[in-house]
Each structure stands twice: as structure tokens, then as C-alpha cells.
N, C-alpha and C. Protein backbone atom coordinates (compact mmCIF):
# COMPACT_ATOMS: atom_id res chain seq x y z
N UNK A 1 17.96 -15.79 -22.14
CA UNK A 1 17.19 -14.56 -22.11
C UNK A 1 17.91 -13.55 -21.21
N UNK A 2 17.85 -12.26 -21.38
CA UNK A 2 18.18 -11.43 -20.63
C UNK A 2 17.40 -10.71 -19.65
N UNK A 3 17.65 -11.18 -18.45
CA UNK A 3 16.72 -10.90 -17.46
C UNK A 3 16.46 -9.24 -17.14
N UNK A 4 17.54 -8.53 -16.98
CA UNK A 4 17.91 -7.51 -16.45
C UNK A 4 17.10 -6.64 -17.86
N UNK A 5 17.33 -6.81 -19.40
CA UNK A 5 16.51 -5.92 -20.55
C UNK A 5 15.22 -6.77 -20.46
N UNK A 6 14.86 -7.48 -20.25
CA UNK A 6 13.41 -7.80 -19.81
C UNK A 6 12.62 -6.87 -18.28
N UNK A 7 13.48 -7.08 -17.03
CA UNK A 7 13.07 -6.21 -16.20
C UNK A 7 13.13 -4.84 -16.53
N UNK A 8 13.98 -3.85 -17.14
CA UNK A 8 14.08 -2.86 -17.05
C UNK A 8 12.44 -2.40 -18.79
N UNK A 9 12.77 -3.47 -19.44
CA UNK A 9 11.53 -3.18 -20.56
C UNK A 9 9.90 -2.81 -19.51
N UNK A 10 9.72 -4.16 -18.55
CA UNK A 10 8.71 -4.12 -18.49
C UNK A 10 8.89 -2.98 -17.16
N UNK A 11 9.69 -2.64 -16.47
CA UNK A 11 9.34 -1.37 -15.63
C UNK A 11 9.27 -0.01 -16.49
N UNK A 12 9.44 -0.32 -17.83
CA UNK A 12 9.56 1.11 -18.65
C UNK A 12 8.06 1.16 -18.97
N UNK A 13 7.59 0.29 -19.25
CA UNK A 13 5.79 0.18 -20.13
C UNK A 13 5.15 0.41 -18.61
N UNK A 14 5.18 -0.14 -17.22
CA UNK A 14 4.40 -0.10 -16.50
C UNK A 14 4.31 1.15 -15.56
N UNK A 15 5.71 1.85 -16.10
CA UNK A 15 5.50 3.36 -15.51
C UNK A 15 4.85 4.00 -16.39
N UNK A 16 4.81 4.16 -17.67
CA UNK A 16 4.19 5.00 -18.63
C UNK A 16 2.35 4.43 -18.52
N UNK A 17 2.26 3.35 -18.12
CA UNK A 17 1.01 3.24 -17.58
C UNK A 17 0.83 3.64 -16.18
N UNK A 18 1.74 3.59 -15.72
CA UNK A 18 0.99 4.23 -14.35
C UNK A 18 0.65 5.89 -14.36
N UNK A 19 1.30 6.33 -15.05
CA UNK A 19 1.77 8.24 -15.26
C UNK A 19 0.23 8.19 -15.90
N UNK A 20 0.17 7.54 -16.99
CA UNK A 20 -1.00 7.58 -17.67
C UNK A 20 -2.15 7.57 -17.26
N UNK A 21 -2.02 6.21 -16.67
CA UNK A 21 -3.56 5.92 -15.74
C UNK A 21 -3.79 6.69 -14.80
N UNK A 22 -2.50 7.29 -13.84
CA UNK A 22 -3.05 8.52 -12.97
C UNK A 22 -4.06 9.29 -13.30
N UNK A 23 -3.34 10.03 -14.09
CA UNK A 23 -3.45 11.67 -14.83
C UNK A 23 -5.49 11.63 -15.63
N UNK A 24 -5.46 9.78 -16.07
CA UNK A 24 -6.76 10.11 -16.44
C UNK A 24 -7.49 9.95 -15.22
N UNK A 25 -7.17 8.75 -14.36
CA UNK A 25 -7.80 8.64 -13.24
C UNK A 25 -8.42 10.08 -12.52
N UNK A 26 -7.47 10.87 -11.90
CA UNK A 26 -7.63 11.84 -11.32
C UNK A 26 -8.43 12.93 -11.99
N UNK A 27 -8.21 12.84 -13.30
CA UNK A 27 -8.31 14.26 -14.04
C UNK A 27 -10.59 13.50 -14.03
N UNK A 28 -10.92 12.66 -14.49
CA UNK A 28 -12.31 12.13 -14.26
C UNK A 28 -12.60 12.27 -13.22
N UNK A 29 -12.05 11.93 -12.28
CA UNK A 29 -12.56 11.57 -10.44
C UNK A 29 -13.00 13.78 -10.42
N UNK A 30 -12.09 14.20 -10.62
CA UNK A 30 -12.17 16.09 -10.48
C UNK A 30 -13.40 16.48 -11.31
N UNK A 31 -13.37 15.68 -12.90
CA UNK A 31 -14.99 16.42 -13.33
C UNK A 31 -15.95 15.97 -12.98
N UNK A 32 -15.98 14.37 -12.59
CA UNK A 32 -17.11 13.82 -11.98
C UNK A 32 -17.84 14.87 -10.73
N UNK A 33 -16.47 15.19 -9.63
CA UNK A 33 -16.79 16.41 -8.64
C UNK A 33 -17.55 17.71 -8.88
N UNK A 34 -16.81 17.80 -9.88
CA UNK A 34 -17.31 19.25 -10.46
C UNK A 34 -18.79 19.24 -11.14
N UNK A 35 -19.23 17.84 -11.78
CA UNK A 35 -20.33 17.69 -12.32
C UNK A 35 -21.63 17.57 -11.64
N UNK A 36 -20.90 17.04 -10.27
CA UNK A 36 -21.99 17.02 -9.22
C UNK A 36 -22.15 15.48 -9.69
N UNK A 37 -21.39 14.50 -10.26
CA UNK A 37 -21.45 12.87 -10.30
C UNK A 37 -21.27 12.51 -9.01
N UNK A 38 -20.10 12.67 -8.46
CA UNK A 38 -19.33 12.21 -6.92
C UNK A 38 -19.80 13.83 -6.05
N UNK A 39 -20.72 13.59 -4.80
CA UNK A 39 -20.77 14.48 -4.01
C UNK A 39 -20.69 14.44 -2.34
N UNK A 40 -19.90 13.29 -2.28
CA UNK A 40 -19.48 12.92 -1.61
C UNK A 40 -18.48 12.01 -1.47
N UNK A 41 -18.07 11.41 0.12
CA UNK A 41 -16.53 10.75 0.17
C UNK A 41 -17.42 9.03 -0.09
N UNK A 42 -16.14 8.72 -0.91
CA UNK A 42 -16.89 7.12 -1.25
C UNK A 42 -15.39 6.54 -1.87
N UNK A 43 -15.76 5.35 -2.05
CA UNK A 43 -14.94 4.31 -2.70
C UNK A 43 -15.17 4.43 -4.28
N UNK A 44 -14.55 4.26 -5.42
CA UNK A 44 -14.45 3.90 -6.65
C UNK A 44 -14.41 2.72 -7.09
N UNK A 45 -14.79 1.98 -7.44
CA UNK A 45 -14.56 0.53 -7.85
C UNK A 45 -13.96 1.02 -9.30
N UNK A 46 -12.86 0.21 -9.08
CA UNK A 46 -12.08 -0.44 -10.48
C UNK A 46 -11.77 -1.12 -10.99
N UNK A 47 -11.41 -1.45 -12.18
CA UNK A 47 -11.09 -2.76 -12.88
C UNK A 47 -10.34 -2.18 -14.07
N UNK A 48 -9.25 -2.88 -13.98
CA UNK A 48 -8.09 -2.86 -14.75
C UNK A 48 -7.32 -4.04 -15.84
N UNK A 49 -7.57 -4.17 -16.97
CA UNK A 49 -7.61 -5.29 -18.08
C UNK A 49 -6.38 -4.81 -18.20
N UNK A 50 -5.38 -6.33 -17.94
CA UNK A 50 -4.13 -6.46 -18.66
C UNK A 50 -4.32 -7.53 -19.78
N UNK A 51 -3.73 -7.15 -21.22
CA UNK A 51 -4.21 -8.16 -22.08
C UNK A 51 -2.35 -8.26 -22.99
N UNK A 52 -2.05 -9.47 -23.62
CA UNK A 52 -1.56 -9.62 -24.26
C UNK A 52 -1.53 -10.62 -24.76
N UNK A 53 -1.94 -10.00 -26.24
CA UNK A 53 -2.50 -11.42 -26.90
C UNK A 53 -1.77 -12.50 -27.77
N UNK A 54 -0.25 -11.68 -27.64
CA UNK A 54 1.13 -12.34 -27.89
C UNK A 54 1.00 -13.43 -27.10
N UNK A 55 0.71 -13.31 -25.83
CA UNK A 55 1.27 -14.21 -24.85
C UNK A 55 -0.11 -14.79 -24.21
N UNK A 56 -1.25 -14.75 -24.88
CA UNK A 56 -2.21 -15.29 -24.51
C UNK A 56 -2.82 -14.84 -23.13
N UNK A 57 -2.64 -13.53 -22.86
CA UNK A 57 -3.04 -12.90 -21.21
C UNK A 57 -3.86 -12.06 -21.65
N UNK A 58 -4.96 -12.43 -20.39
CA UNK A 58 -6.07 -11.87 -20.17
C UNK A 58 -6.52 -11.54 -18.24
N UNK A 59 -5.89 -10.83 -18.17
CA UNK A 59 -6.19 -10.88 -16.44
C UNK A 59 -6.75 -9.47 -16.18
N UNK A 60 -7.84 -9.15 -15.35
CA UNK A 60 -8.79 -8.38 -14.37
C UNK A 60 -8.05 -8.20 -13.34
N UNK A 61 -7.47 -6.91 -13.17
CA UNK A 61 -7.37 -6.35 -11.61
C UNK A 61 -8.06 -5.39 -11.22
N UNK A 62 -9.29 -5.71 -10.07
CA UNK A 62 -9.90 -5.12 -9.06
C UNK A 62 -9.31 -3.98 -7.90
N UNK A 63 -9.90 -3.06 -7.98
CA UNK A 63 -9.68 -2.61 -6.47
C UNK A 63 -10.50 -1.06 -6.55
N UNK A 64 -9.99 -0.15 -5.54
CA UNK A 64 -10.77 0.94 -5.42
C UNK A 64 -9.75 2.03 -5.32
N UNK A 65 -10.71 3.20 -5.42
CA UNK A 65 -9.89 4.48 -5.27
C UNK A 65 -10.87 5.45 -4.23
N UNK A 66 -10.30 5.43 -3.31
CA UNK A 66 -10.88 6.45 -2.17
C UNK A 66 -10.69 7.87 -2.72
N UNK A 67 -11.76 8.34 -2.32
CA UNK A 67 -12.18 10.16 -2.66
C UNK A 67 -12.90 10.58 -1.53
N UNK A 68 -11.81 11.14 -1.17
CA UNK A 68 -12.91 12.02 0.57
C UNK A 68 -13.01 13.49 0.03
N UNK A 69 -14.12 14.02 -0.15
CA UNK A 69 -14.67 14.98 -0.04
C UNK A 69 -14.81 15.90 1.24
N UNK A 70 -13.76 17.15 1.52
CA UNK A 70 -13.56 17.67 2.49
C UNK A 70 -14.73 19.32 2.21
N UNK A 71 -15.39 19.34 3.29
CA UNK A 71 -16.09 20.70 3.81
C UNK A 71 -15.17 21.42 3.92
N UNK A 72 -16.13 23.16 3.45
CA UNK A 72 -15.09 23.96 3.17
C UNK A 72 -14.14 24.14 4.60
N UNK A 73 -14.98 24.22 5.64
CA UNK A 73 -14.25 24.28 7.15
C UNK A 73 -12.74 23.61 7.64
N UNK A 74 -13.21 21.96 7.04
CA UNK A 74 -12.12 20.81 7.08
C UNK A 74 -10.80 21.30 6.24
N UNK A 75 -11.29 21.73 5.25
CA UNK A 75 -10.19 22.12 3.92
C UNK A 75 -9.19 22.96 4.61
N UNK A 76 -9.88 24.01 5.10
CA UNK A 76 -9.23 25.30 5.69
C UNK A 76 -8.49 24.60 7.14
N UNK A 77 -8.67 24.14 7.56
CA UNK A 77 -8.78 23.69 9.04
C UNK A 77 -7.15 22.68 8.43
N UNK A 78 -7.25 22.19 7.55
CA UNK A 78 -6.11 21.20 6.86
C UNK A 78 -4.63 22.20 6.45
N UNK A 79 -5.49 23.20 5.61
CA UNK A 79 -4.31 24.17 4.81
C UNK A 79 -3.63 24.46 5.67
N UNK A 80 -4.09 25.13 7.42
CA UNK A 80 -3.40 25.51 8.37
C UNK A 80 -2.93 24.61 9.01
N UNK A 81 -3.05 23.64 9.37
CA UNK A 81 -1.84 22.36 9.59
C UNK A 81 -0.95 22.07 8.64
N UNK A 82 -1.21 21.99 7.86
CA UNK A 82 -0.26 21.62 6.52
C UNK A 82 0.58 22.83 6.64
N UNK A 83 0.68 23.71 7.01
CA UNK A 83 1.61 25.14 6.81
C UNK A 83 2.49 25.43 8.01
N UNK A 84 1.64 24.59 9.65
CA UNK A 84 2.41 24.53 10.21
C UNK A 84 3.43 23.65 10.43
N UNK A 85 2.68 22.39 9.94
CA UNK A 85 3.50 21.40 10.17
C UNK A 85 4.58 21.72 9.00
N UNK A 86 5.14 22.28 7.86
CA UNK A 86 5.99 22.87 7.40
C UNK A 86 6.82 23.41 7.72
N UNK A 87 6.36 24.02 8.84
CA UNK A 87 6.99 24.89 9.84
C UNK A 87 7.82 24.20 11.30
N UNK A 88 7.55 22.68 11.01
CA UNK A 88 8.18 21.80 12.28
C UNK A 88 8.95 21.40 11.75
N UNK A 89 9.80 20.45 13.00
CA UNK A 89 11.02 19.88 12.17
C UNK A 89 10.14 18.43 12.41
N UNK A 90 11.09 16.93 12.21
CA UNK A 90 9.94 15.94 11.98
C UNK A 90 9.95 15.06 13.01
N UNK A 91 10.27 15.53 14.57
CA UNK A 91 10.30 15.18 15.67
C UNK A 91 8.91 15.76 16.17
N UNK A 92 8.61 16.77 15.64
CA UNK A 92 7.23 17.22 16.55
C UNK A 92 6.22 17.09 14.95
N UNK A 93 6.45 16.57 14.01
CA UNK A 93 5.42 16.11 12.59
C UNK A 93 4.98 14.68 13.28
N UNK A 94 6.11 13.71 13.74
CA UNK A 94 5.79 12.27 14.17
C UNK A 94 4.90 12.46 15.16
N UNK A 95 5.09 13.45 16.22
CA UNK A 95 4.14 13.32 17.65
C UNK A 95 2.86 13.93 17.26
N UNK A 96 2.60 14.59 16.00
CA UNK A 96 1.47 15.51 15.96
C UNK A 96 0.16 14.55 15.12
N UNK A 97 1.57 13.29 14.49
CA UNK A 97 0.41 12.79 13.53
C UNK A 97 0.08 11.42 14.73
N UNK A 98 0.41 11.11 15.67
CA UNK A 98 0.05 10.08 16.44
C UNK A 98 -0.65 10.71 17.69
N UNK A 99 -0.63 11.89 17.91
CA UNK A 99 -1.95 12.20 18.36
C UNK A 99 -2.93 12.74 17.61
N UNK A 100 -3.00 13.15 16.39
CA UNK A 100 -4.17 13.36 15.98
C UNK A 100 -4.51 12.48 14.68
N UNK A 101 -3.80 11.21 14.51
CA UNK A 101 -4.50 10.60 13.59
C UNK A 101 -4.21 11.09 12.36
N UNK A 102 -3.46 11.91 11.49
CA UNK A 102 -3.71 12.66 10.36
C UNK A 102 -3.59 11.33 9.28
């Protein structure tokens, strides 16, 4: 078997699922927001079915997707760090995020 067209096959299918699964992920998590579903910061529970029925697989992967919901204050309060810290080089980005946690 060829290891190397086997690895490079299955990193080709599991990026086009990941691009994929993002884009819907995110793009739901935003109308849920907008719908007034999610109105606040919480966890997502997920579950993710890998199946192939070539190969007789059936496996469940669990986990979550964090969504913090930032006040308009926080938001603003962020944009202006984010613009300064742009503005640093990454000697004073390292000291800024270990004192304040970012």
C-alpha cells in the first residue's frame, strides 16, 4: 500500500470537511444570534458522525463549541486593544497578554 497517497488522500477529504464544517458551523451559531436562539455566552454541544460503510465505520465524536457573547462596552473596549496591540511589537503583546489574561 502506499502510505504517503493514502495520507495525503485522507488529509485532502478531512480539510474539505473541516472548511465545510466551519463555514456551516459558524454561519448557524451567527443566525441562531441574530434570531435571538443563543443570547448569551454558553457551550454548544456537538456530535460529529464519521461513517464509512466501505469499511464498516461508524464512530460519534463529541465535544463543544464556545460562543461568548460580548456587551456592546466589552466589544468596543476589545476593538481598542486589538488596534493597539497592532500597534506593538510582540515583546510588549507577550507582557500585555500575561497581565491581563486576554
Amino acid at each position: 500500500m502506499d502510505e504517503e497517497k493514502l495520507n495525503i488522500s485522507t488529509r485532502k477529504l478531512l480539510k474539505n470537511v473541516g472548511i465545510n464544517s466551519q463555514r456551516i458551523i459558524e454561519n448557524s451559531i451567527r443566525q441562531s444570534i441574530n434570531d435571538g436562539k443563543i443570547n448569551g455566552s454558553k457551550k454548544v454541544k456537538v456530535s460529529v458522525t464519521l461513517e464509512i460503510n466501505e469499511l464498516n465505520i461508524k464512530e460519534i465524536i463529541h465535544g463543544d463549541i464556545e460562543v461568548e457573547i460580548w456587551g456592546t462596552k466589552t466589544l468596543r473596549l476589545k476593538k481598542i486593544i486589538a488596534y493597539h496591540l497592532y500597534e506593538m511589537n510582540q515583546s510588549e503583546f507577550d507582557l500585555l497578554e500575561k497581565l491581563t489574561n486576554l
